[in-house]
N, C-alpha and C. Protein backbone atom coordinates (compact mmCIF):
# COMPACT_ATOMS: atom_id res chain seq x y z
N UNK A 1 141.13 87.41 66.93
CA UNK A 1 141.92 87.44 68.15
C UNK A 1 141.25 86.56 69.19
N UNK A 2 141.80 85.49 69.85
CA UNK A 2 141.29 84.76 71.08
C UNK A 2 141.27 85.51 72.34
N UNK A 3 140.37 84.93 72.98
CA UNK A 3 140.52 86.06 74.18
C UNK A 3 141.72 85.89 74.94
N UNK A 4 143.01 84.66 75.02
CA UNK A 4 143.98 84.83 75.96
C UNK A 4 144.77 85.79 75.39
N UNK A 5 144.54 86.25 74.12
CA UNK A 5 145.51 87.32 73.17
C UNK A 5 145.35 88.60 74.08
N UNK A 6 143.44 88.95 74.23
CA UNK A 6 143.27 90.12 74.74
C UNK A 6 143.44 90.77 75.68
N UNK A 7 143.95 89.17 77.10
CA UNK A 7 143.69 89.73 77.99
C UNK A 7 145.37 90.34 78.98
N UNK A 8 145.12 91.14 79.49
CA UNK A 8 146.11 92.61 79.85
C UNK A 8 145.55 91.57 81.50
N UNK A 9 147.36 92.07 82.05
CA UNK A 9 146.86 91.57 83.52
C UNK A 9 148.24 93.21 84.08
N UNK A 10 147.45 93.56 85.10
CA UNK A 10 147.78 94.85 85.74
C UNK A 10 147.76 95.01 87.22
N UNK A 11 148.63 95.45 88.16
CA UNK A 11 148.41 95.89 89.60
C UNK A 11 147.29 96.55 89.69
N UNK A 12 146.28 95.68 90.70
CA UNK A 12 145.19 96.61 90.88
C UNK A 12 145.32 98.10 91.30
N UNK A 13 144.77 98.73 91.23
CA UNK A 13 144.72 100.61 91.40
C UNK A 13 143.80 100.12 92.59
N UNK A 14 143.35 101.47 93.17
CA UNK A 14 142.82 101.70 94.31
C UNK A 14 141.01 101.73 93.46
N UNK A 15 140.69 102.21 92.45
CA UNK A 15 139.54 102.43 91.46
C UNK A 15 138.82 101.02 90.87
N UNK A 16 139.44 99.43 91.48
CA UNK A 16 139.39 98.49 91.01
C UNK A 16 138.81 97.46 92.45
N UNK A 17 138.87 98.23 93.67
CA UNK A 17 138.45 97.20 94.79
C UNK A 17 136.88 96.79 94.63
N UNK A 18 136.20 97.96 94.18
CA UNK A 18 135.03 96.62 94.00
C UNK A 18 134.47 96.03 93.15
N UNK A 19 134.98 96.31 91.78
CA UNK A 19 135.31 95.08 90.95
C UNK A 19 135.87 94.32 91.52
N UNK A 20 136.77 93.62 92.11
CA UNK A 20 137.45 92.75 92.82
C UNK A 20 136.70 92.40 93.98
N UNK A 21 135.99 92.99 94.70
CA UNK A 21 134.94 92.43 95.71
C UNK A 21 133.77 91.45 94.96
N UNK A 22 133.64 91.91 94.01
CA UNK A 22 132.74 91.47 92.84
C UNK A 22 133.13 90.56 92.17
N UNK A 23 133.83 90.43 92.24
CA UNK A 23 134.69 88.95 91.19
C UNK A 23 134.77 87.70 92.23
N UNK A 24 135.44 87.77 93.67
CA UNK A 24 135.76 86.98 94.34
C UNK A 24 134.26 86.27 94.67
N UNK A 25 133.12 87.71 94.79
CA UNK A 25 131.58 87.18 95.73
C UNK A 25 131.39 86.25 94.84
N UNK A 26 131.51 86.44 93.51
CA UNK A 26 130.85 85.72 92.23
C UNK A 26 131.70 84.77 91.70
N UNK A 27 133.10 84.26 92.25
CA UNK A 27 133.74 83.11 92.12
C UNK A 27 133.26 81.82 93.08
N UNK A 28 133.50 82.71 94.04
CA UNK A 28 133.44 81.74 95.13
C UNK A 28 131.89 81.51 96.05
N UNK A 29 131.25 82.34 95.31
CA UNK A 29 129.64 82.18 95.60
C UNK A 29 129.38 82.83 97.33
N UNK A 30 130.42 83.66 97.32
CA UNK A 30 129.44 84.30 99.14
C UNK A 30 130.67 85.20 98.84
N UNK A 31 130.44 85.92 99.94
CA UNK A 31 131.81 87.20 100.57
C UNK A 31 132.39 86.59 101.86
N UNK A 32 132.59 85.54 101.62
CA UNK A 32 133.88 85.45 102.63
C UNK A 32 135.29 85.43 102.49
N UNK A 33 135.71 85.44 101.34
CA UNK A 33 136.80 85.83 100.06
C UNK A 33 137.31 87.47 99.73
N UNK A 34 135.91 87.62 99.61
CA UNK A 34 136.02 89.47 99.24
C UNK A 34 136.36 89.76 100.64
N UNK A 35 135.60 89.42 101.60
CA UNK A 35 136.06 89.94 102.89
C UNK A 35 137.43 89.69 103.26
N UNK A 36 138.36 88.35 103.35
CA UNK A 36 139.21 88.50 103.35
C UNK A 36 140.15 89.20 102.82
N UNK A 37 139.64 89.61 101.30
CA UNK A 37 140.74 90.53 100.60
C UNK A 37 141.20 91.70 101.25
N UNK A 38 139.86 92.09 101.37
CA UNK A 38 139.64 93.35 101.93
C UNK A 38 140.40 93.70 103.18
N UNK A 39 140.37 92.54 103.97
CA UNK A 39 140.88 92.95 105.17
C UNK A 39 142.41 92.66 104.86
N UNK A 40 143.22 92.06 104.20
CA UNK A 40 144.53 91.68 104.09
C UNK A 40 145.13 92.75 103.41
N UNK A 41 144.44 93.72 102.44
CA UNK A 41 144.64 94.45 101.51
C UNK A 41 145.10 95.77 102.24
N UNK A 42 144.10 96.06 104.09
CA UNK A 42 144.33 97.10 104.80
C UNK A 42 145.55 96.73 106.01
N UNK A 43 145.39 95.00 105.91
CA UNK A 43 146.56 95.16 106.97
C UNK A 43 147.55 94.23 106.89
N UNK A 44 147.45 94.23 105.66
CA UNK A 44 149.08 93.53 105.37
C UNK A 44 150.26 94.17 104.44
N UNK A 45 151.07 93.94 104.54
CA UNK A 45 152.18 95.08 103.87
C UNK A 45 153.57 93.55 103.86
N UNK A 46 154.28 93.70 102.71
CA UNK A 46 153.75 93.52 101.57
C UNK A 46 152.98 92.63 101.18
N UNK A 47 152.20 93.04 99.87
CA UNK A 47 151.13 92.87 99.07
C UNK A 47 151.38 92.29 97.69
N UNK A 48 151.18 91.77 96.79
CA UNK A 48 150.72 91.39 95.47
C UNK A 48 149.56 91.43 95.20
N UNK A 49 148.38 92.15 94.28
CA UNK A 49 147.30 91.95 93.93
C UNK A 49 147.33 92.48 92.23
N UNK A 50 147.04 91.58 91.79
CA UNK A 50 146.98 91.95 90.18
C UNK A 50 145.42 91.56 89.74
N UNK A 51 145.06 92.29 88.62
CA UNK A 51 143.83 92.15 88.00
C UNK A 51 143.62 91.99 86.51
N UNK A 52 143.20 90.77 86.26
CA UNK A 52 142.85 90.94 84.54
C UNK A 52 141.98 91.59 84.00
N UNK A 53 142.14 91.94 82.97
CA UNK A 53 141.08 92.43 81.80
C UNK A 53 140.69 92.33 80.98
N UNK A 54 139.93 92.50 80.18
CA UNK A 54 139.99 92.25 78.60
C UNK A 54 140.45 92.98 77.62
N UNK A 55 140.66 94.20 77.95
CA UNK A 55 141.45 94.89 77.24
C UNK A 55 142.05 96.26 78.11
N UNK A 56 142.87 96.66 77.78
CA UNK A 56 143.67 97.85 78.72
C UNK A 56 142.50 99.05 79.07
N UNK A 57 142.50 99.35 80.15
CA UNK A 57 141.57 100.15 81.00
C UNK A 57 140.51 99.67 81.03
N UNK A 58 140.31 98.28 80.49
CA UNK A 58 138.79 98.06 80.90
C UNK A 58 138.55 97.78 82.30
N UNK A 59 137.11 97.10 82.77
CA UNK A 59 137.09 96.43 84.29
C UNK A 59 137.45 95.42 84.09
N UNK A 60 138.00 94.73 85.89
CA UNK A 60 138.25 93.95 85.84
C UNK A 60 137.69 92.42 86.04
N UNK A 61 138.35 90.91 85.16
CA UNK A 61 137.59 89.98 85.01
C UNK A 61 137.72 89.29 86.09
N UNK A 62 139.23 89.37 86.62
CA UNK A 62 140.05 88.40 87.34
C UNK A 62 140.95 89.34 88.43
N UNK A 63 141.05 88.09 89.56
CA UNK A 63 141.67 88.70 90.64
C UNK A 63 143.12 87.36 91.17
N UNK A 64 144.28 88.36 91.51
CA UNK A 64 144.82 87.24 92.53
C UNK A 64 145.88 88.00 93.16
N UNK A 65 146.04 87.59 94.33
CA UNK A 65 146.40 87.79 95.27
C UNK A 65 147.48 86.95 96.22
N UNK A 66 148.79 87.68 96.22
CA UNK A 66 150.01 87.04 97.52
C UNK A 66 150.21 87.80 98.17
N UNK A 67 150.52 87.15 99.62
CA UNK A 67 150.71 87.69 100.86
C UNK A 67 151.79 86.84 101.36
N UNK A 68 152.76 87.20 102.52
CA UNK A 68 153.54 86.64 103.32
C UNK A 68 152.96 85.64 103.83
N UNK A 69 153.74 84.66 103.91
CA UNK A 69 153.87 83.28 104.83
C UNK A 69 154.76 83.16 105.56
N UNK A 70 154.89 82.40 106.86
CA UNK A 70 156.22 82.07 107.75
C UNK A 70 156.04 81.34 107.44
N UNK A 71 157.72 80.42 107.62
CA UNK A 71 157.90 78.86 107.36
C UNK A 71 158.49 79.18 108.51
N UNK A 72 158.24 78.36 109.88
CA UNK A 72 158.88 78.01 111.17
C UNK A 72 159.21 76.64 111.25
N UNK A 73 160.46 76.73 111.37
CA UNK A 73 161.35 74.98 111.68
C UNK A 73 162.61 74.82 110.34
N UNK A 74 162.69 75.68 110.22
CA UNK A 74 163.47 75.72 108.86
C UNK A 74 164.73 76.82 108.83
N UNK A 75 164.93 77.21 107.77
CA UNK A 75 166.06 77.98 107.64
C UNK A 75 165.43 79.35 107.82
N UNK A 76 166.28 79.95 108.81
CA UNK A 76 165.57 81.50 109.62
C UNK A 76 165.23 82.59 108.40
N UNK A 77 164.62 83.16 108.07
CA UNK A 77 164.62 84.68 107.29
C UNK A 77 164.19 84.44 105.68
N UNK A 78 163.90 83.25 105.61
CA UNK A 78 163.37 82.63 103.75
C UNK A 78 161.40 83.29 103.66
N UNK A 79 161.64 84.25 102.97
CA UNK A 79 160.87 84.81 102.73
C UNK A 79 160.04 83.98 102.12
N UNK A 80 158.65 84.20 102.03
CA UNK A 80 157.58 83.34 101.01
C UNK A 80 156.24 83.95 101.02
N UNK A 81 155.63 83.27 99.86
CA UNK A 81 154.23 84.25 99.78
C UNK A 81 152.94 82.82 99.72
N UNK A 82 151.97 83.48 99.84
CA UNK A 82 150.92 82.44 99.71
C UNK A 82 149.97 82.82 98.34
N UNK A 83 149.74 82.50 97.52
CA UNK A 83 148.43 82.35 96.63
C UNK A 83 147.58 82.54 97.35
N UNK A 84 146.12 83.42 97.10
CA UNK A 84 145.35 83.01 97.56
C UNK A 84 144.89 84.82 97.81
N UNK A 85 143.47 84.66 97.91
CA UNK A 85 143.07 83.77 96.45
C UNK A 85 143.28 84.03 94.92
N UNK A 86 142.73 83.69 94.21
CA UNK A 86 142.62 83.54 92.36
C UNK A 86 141.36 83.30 92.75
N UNK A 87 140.96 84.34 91.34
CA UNK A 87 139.25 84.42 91.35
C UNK A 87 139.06 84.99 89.95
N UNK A 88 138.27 84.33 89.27
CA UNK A 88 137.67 84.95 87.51
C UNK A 88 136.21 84.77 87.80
N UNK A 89 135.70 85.81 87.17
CA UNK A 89 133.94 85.70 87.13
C UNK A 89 133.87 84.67 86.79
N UNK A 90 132.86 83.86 86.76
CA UNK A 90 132.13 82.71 86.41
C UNK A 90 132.07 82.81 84.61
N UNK A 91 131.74 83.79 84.09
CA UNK A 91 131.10 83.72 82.89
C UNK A 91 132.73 84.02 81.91
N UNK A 92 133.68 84.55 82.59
CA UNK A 92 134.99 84.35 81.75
C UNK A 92 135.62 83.24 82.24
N UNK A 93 135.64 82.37 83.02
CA UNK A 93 136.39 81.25 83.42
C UNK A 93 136.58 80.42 82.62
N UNK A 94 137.99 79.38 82.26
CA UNK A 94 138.62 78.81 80.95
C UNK A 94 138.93 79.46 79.76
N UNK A 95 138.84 81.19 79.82
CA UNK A 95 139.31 81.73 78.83
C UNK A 95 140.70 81.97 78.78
N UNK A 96 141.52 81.68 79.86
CA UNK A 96 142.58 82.22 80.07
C UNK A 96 143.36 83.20 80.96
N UNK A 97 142.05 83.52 81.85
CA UNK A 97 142.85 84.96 82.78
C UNK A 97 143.33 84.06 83.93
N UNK A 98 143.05 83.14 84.40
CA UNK A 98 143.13 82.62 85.60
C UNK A 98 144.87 82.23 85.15
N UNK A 99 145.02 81.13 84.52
CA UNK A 99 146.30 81.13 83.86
C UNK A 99 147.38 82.34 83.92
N UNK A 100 146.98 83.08 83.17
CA UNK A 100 147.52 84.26 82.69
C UNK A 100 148.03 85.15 84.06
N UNK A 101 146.49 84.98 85.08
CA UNK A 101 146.81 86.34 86.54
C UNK A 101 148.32 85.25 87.18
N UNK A 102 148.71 83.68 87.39
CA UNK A 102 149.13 83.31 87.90
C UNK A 102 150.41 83.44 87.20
N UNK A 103 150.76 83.29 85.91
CA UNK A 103 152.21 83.46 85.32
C UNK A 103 152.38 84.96 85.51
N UNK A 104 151.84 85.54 85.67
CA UNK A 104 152.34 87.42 85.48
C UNK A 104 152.75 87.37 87.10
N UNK A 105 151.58 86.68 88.10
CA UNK A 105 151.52 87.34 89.61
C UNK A 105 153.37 86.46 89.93
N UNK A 106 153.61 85.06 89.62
CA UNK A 106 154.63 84.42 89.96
C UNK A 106 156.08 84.89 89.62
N UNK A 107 155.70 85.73 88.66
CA UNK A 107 156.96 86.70 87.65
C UNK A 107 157.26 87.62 88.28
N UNK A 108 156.02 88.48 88.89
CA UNK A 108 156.04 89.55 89.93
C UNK A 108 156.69 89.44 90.79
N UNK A 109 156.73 88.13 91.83
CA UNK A 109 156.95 87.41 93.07
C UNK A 109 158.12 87.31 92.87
N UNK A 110 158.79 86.79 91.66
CA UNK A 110 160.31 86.97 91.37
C UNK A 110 160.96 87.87 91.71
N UNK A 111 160.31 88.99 90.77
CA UNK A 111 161.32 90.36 90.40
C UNK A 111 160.95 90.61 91.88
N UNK A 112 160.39 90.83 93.22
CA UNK A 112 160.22 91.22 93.89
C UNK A 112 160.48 90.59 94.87
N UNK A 113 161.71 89.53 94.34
CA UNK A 113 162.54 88.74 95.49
C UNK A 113 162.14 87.77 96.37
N UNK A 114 160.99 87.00 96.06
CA UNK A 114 160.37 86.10 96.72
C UNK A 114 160.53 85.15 95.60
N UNK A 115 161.11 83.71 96.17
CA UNK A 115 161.17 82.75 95.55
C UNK A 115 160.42 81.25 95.78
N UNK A 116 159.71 81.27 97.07
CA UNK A 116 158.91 80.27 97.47
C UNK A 116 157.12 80.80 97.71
N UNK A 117 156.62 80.05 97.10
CA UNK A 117 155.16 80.71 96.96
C UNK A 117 154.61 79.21 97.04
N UNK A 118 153.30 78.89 97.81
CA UNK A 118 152.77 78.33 98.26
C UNK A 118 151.33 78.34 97.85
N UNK A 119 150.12 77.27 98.12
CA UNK A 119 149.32 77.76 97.26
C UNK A 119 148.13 76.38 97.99
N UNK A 120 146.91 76.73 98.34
CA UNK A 120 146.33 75.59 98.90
C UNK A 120 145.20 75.70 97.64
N UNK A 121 145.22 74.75 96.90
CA UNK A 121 144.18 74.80 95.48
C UNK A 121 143.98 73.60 94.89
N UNK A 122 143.65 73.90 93.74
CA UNK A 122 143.34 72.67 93.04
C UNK A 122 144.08 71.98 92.52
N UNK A 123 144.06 70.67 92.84
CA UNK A 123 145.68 69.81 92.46
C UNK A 123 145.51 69.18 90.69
N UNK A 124 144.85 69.88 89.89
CA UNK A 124 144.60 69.61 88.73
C UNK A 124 144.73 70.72 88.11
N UNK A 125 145.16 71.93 88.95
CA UNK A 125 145.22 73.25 87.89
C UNK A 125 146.56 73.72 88.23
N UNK A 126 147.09 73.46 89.62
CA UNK A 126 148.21 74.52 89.98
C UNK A 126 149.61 73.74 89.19
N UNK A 127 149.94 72.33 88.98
CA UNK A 127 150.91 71.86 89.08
C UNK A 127 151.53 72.34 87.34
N UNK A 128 150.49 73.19 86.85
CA UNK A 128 150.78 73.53 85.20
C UNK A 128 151.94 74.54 85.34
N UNK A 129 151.80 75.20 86.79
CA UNK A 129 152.47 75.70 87.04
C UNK A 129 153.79 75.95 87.98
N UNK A 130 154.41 74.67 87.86
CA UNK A 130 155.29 74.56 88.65
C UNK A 130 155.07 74.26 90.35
N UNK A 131 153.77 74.28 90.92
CA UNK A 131 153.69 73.55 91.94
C UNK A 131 153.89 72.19 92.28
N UNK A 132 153.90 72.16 93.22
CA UNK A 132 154.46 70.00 93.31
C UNK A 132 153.40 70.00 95.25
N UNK A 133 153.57 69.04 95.47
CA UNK A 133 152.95 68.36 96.94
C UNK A 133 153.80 69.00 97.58
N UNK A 134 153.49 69.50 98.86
CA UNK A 134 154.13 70.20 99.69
C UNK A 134 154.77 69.61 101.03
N UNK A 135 154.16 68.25 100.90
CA UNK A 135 154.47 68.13 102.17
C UNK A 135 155.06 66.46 101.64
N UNK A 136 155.40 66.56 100.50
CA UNK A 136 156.01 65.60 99.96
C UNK A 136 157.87 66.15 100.12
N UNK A 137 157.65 67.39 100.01
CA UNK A 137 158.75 68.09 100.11
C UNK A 137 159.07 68.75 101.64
N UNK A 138 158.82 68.27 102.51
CA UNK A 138 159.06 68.99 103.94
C UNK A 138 158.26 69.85 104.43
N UNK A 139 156.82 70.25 103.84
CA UNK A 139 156.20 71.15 104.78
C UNK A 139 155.04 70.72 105.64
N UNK A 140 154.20 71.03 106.47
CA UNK A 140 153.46 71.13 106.46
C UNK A 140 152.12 72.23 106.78
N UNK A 141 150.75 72.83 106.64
CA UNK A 141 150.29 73.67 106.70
C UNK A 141 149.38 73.84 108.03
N UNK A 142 149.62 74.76 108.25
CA UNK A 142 148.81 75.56 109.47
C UNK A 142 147.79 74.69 109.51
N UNK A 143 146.72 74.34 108.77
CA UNK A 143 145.72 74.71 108.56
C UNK A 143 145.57 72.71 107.74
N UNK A 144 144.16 71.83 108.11
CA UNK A 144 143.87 70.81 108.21
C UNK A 144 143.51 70.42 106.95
N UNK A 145 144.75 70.63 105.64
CA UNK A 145 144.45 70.47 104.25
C UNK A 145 144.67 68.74 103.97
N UNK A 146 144.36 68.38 102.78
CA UNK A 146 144.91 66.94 101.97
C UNK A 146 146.09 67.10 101.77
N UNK A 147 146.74 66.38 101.36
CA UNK A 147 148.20 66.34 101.10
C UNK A 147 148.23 67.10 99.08
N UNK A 148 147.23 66.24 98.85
CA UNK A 148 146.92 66.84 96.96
C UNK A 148 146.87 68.33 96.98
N UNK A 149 146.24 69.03 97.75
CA UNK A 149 145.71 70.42 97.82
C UNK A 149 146.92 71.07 98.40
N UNK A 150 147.29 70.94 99.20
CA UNK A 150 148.52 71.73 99.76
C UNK A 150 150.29 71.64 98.31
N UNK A 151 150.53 72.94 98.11
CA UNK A 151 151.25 72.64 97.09
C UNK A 151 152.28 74.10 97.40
N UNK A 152 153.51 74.07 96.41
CA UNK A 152 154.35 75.08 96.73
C UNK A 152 155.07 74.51 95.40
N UNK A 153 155.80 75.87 94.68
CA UNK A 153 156.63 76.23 93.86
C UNK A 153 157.81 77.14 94.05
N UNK A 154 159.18 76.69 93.60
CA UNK A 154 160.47 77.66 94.06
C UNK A 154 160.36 78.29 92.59
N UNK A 155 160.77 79.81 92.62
CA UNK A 155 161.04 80.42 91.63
C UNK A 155 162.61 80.60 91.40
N UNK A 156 163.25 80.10 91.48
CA UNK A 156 164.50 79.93 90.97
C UNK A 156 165.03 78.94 92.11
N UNK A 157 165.73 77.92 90.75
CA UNK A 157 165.90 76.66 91.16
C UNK A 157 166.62 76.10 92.48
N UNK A 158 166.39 75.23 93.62
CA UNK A 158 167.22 75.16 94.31
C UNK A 158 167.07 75.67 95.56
N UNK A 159 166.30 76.81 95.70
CA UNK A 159 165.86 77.76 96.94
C UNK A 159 165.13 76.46 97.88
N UNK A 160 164.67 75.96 97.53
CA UNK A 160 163.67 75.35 98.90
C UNK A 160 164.88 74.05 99.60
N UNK A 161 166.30 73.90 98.76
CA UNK A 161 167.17 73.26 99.34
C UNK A 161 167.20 73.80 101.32
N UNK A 162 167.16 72.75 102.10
CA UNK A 162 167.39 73.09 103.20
C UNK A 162 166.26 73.94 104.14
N UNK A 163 165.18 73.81 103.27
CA UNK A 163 163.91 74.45 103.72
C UNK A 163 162.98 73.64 103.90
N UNK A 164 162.57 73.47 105.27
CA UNK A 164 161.38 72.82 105.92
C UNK A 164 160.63 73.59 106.54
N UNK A 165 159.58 72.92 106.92
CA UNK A 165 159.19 73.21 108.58
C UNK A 165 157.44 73.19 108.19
N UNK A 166 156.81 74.38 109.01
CA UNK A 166 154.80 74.77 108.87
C UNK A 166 155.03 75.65 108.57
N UNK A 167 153.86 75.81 107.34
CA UNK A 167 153.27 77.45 106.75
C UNK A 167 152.43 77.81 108.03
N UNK A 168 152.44 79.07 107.97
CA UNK A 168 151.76 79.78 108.93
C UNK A 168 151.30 81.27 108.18
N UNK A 169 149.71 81.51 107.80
CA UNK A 169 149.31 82.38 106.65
C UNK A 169 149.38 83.65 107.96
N UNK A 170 148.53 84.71 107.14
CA UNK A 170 148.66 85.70 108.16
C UNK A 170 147.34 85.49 109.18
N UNK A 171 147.14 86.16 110.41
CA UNK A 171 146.32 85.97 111.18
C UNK A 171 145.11 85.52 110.56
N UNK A 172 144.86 86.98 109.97
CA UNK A 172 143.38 86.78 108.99
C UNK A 172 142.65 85.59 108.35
N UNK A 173 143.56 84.78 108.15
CA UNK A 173 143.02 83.56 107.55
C UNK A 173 142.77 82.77 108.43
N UNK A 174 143.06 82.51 109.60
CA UNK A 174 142.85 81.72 110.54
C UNK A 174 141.25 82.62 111.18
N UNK A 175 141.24 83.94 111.02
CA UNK A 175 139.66 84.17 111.38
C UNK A 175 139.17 84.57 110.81
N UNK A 176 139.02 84.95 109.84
CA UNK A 176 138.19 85.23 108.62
C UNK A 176 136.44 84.76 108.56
C-alpha cells in the first residue's frame, strides 16, 4: 500500500488542536501560523479545517484551513474563502497529504456552497489544482503579493463571470 492509499483526511475534532499547532510550528518553522490558526479558529465563524492522517483515528500529519474573504468592487454578496494555511510535517511532505487535504478541503467548499476560493501560495503547486493568476483575472489582494503567488479557483464553472474587485482576508491576518 503507498502512503497516498493510506492517508484518511477528516474535520478536525476539538482533541486534534495541538497536533495542528504542531504541524503548522514544524511546517513553517516558528508559531506565527499556529498562532494564527488559533486565533481564526476562536473568532471566525464559518470555518473549514480538515486534518490528515495516516490511518483512521490516528494523529494528525497535515493541516488546512478556509476562512471567508470579501471581494469589494464587484458583484455584492459572492461568497468566498481563502486557503490558508496548508501545512504537513516536514518528515511526511511529498507523500501526498498536502494534495489530498486540498482536493477533500475544495470538495468541502463546494458542498458547503462556496464556489470561489483564493489562495496566496506556491505558483508551482496550487495551479494542479485548478488555480490560475488572480489578478490576471480581475482581482487584486489586500495584501503586497507577486502576481505568480496570488491565485484563485471557481468551483463550478462560470461563477467568477462578472466578479472583480480586492480580497480582503479577515482582520487577523493583517495583525497576526
Amino acid at each position: 500500500m503507498s502512503d497516498s492509499e493510506s492517508i484518511c483526511i477528516r474535520p478536525e475534532e476539538h482533541r486534534d488542536r495541538a497536533a495542528i499547532r504542531r504541524i503548522n510550528e514544524s511546517a513553517f518553522g516558528g508559531a506565527e501560523e499556529a498562532n494564527l490558526v488559533d486565533a481564526l479558529r476562536a473568532k471566525v465563524s464559518p470555518f473549514l479545517s480538515l486534518v490528515s492522517t495516516q490511518e483512521i483515528d490516528s494523529n494528525p500529519i497535515g493541516h488546512i484551513l478556509f476562512t471567508p474573504v470579501t471581494v469589494r468592487g464587484s458583484e455584492a454578496g459572492t461568497p468566498a474563502l481563502a486557503l490558508a494555511p496548508l501545512a504537513v510535517l516536514p518528515e511526511y511532505q511529498s507523500r501526498g497529504h498536502g494534495s489530498a487535504l486540498v482536493r477533500t478541503g475544495l470538495q468541502a467548499c463546494r458542498e458547503a456552497g462556496y464556489y470561489i476560493i483564493f489562495v496566496v501560495g506556491y505558483p508551482t503547486y496550487y495551479p494542479r489544482f485548478g488555480f490560475k493568476p488572480a489578478r490576471a483575472l480581475g482581482f487584486e489582494c489586500e495584501f503586497p503579493v507577486s502576481d505568480e503567488v496570488f491565485m484563485v479557483t471557481e468551483l463550478e464553472q462560470g461563477v467568477l463571470e462578472g466578479v472583480r474587485g480586492t480580497v480582503y482576508y479577515h482582520e487577523l491576518f493583517r495583525s497576526g
